[in-house]
C-alpha atoms as a PDB file:
ATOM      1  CA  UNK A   1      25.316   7.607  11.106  1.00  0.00           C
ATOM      2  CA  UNK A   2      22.904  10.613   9.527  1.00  0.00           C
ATOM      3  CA  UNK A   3      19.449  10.656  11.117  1.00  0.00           C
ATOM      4  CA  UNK A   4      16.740  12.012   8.551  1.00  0.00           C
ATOM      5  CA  UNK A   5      15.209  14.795   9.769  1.00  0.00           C
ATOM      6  CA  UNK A   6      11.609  14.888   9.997  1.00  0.00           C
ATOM      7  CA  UNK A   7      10.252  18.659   9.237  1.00  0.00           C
ATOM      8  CA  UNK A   8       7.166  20.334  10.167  1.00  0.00           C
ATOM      9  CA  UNK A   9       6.596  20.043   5.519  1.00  0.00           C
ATOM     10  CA  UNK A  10       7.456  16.041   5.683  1.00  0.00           C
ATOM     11  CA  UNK A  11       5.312  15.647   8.504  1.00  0.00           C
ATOM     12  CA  UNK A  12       2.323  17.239   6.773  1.00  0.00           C
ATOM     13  CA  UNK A  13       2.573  15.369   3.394  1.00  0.00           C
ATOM     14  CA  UNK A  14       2.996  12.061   5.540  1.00  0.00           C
ATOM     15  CA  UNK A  15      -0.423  13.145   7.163  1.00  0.00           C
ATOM     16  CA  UNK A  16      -1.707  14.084   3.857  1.00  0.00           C
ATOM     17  CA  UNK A  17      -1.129  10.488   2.546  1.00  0.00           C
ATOM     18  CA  UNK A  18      -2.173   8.555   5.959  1.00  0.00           C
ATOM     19  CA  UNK A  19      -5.569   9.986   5.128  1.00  0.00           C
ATOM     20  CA  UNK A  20      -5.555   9.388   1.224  1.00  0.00           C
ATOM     21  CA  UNK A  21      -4.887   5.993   2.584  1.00  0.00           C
ATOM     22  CA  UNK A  22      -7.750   5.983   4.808  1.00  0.00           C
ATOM     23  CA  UNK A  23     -10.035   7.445   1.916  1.00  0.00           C
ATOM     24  CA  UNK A  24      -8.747   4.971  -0.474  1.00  0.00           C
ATOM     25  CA  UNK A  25     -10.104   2.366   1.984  1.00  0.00           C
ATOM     26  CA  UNK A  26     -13.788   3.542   1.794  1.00  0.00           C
ATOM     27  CA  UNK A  27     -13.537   2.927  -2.115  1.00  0.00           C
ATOM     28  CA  UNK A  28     -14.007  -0.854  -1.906  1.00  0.00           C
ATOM     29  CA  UNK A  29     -16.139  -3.514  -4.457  1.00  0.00           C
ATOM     30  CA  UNK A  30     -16.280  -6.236  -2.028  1.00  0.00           C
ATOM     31  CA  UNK A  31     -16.083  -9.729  -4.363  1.00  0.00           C
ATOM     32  CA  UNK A  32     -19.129 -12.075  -4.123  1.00  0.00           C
ATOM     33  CA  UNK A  33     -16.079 -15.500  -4.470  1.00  0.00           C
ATOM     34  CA  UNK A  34     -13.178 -13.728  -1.569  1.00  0.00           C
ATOM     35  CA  UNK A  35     -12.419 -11.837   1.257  1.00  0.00           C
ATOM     36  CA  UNK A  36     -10.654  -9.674  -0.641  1.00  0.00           C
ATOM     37  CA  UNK A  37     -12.178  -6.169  -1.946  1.00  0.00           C
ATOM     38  CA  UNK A  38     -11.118  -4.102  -4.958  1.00  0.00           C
ATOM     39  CA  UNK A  39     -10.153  -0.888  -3.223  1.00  0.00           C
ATOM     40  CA  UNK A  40      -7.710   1.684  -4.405  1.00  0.00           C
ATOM     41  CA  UNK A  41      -5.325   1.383  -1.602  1.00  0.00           C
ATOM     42  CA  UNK A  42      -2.320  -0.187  -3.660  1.00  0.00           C
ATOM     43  CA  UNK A  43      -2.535   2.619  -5.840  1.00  0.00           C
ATOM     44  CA  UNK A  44      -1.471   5.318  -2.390  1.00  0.00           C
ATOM     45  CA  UNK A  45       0.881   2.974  -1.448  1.00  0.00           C
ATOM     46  CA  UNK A  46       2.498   2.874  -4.388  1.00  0.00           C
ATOM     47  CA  UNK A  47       2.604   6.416  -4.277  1.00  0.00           C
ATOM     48  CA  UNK A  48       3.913   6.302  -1.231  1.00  0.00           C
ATOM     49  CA  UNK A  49       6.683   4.675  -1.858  1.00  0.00           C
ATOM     50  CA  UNK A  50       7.286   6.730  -4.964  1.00  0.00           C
ATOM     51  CA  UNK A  51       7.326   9.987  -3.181  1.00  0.00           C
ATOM     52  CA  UNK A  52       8.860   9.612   0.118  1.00  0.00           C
ATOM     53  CA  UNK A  53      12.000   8.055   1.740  1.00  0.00           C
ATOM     54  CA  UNK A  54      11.875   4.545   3.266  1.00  0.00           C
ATOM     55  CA  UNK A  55      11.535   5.684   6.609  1.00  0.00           C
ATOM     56  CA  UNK A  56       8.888   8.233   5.754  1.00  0.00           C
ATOM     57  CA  UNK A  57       6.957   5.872   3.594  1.00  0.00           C
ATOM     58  CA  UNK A  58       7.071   3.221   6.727  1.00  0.00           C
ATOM     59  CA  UNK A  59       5.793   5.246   8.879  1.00  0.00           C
ATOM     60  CA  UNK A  60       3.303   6.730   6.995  1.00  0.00           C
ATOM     61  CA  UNK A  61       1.398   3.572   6.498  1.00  0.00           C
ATOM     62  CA  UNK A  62       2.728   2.280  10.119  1.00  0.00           C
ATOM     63  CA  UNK A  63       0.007   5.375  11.466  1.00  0.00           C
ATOM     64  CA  UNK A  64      -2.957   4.515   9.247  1.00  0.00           C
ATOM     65  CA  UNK A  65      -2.310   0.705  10.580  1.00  0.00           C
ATOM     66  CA  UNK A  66      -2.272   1.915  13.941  1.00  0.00           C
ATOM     67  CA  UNK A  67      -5.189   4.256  13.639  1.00  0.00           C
ATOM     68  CA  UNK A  68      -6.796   0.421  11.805  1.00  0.00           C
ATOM     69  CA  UNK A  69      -5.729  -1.243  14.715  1.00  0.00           C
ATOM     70  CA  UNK A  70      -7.149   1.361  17.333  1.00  0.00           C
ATOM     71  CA  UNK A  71     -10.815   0.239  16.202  1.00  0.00           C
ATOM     72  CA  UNK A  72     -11.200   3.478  13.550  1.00  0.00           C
ATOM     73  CA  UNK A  73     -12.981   2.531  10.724  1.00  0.00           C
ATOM     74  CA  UNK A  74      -9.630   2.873   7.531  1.00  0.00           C
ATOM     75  CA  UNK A  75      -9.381  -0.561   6.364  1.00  0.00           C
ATOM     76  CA  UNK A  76     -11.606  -1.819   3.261  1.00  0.00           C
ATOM     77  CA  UNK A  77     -14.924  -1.167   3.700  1.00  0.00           C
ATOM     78  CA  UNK A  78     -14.712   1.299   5.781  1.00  0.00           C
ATOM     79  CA  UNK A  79     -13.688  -1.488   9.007  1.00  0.00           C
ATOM     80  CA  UNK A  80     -11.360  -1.052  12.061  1.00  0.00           C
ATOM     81  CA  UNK A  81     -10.359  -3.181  14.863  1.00  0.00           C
ATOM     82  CA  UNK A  82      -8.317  -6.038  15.579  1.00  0.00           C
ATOM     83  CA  UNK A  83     -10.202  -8.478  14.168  1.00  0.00           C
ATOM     84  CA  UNK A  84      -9.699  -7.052  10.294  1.00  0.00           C
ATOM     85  CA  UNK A  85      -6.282  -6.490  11.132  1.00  0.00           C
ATOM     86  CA  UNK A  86      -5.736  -9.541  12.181  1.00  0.00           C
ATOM     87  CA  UNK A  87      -8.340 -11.817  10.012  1.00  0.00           C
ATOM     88  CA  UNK A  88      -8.515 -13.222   6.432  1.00  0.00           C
ATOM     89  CA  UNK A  89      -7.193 -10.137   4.846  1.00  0.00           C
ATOM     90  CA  UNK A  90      -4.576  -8.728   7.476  1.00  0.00           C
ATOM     91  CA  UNK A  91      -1.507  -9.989   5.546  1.00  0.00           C
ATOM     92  CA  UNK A  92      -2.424  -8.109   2.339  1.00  0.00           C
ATOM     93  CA  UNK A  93      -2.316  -4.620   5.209  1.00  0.00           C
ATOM     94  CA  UNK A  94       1.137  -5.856   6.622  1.00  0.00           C
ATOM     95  CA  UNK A  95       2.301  -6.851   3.235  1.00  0.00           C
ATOM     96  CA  UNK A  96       1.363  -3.358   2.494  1.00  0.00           C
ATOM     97  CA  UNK A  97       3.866  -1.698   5.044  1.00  0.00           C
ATOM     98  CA  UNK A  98       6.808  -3.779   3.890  1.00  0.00           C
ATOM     99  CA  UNK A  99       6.192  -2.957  -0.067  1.00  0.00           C
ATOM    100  CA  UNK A 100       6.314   0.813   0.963  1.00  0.00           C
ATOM    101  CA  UNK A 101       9.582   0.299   2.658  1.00  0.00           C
ATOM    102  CA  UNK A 102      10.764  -1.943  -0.132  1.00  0.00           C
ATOM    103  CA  UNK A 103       9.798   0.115  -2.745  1.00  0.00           C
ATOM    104  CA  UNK A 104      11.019   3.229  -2.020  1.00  0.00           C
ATOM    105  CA  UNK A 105      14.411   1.842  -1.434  1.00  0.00           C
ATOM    106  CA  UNK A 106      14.614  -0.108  -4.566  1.00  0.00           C
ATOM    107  CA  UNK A 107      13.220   3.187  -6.426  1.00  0.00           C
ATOM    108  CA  UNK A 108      16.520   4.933  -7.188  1.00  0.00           C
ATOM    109  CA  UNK A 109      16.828   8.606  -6.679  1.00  0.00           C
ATOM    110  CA  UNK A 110      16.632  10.388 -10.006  1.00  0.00           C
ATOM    111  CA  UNK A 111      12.900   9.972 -10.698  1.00  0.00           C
ATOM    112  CA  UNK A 112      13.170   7.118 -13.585  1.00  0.00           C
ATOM    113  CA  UNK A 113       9.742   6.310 -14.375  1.00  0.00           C
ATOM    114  CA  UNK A 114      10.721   3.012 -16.099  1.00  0.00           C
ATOM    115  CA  UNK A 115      12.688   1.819 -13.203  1.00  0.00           C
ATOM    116  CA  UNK A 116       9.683   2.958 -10.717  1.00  0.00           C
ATOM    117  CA  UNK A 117       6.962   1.187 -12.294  1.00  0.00           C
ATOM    118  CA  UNK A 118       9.571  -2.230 -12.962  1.00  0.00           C
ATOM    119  CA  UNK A 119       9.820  -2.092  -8.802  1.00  0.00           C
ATOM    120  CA  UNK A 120       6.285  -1.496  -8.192  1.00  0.00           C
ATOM    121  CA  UNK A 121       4.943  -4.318 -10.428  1.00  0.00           C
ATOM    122  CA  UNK A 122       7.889  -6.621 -10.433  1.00  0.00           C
ATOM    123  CA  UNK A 123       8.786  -6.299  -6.701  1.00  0.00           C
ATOM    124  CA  UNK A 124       5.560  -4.666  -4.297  1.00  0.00           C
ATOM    125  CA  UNK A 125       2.588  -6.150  -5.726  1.00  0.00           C
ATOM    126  CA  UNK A 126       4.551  -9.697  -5.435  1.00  0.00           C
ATOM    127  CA  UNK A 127       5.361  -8.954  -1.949  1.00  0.00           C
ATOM    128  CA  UNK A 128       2.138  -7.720  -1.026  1.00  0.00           C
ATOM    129  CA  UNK A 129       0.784 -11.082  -2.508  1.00  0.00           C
ATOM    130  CA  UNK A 130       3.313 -13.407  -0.799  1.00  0.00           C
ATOM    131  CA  UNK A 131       2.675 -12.255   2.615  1.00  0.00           C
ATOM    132  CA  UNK A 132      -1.652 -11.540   2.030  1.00  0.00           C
ATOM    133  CA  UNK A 133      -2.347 -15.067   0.457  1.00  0.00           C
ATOM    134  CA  UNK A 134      -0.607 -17.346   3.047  1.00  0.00           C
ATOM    135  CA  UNK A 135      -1.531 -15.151   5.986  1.00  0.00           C
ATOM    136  CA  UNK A 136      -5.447 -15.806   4.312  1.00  0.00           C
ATOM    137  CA  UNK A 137      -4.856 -19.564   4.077  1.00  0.00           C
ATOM    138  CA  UNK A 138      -3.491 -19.661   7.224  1.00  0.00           C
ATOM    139  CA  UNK A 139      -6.979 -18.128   8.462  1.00  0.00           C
ATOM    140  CA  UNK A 140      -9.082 -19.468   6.448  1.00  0.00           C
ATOM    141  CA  UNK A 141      -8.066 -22.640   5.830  1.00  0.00           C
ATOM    142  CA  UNK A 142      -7.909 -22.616   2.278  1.00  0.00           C
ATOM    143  CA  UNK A 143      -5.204 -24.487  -0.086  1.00  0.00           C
ATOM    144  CA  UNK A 144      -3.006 -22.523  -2.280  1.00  0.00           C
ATOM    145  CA  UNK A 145      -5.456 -22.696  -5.326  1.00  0.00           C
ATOM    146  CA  UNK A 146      -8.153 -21.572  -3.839  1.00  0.00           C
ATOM    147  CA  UNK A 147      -6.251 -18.424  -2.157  1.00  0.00           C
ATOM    148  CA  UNK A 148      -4.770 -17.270  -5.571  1.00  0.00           C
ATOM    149  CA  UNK A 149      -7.703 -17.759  -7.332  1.00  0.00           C
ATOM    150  CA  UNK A 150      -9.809 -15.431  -4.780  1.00  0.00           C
ATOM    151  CA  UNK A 151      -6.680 -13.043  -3.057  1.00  0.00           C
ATOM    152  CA  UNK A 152      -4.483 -12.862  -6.251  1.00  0.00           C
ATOM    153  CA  UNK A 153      -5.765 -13.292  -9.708  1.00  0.00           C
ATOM    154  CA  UNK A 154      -8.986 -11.590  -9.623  1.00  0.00           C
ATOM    155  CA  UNK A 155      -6.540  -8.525  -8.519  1.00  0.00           C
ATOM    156  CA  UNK A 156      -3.914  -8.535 -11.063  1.00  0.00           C
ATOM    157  CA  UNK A 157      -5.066  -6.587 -14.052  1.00  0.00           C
ATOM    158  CA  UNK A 158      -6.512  -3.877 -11.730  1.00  0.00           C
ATOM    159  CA  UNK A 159      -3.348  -4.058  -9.594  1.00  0.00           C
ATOM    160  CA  UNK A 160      -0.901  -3.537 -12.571  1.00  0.00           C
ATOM    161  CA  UNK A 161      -3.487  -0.607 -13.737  1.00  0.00           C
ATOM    162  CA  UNK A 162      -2.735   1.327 -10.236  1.00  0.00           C
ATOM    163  CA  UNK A 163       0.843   1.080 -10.849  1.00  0.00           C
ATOM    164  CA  UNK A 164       0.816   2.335 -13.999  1.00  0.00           C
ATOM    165  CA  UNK A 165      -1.287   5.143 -12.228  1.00  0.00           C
ATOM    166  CA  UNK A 166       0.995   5.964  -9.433  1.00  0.00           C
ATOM    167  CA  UNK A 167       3.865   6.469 -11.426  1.00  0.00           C
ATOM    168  CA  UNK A 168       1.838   8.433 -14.077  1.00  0.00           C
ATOM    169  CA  UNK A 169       0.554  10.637 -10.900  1.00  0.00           C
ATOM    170  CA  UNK A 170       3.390  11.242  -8.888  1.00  0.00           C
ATOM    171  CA  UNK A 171       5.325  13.077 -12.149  1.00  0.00           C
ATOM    172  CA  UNK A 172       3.696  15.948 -11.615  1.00  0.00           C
ATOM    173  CA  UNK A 173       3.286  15.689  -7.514  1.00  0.00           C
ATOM    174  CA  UNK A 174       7.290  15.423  -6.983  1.00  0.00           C
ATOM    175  CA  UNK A 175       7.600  18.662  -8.428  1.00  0.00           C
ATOM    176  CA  UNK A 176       5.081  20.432  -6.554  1.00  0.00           C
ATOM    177  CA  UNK A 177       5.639  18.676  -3.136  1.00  0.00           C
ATOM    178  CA  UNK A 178       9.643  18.836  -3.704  1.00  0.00           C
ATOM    179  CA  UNK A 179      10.236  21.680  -5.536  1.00  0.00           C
ATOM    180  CA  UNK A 180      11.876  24.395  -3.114  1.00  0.00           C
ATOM    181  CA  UNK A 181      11.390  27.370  -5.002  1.00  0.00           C
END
């Protein structure tokens, strides 16, 4: 079995994208009709998963969870703690975590920006939506019309506009991260 190497390099970019992460969190339109708020973090999760190996990717968003989870303020809205973790919106975070993982396996390994953005839209914004919406009914108490017309719908143009983003963005970013001249 090969064990992937984590370097002193890998270790910074992960950090580097734990905190875009956190950032992307403060940049949040809460909606008046869910508990739901625009934000921009599918868009660094999505790069996430472009740019770095499962394992890295996992554990990049695993830290900014735990740093969630340890009361600092990362999630939307700039909130921390248990309780967001854990309430209405909590299954959209963990449904974050498994689309990075996902993703960057299902990515291939030449780059193909057609194939990337197929797997991001086809494959992690559906996951992130079928583990957030029933983890929010489940908390709420809201049926499954309600939950996808406030946690999914509301989300989709904007959601398929980040992915178009993240693959546009990380073009340039694998060569300058990856390139070892």
């Amino acid at each position: 079995m090969t064990q992937t190497k984590i370097t002193p390099r890998d270790l910074t970019v992960m950090a580097l994208f734990a905190a875009l992460l956190c950032v992307s969190s403060y940049i949040s339109i809460p909606l008046p009709f869910s508990a739901v708020s625009l934000t921009l973090q599918t868009l660094i999760i999505n790069m996430i998963a472009i740019l770095l190996p499962p394992k890295k990717a996992g554990l990049t968003v695993l830290v900014w969870m735990l740093l969630g989870l340890a009361g600092l303020p990362v999630f939307s809205g700039g909130m921390g703690g248990p309780a967001k973790l854990f309430g209405p919106t909590g299954g959209y975070i963990f449904g974050y975590l498994a689309a990075a993982i996902l993703l960057s396996l299902l990515k291939g390994k030449k780059g193909n920006i057609a194939r990337e953005l197929v797997v991001i839209i086809a494959v992690g914004m559906p996951l992130i939506y079928l583990i957030g919406t029933p983890w929010m009914m489940a908390v709420t108490g809201i049926g499954w019309k309600a939950a996808l017309l406030t946690g999914v719908v509301p989300f989709l143009p904007g959601d398929v506009a980040k992915c178009v983003g993240a693959v546009l963005i990380c073009r340039p970013l694998k060569k300058a991260l990856w390139n070892k001249k």
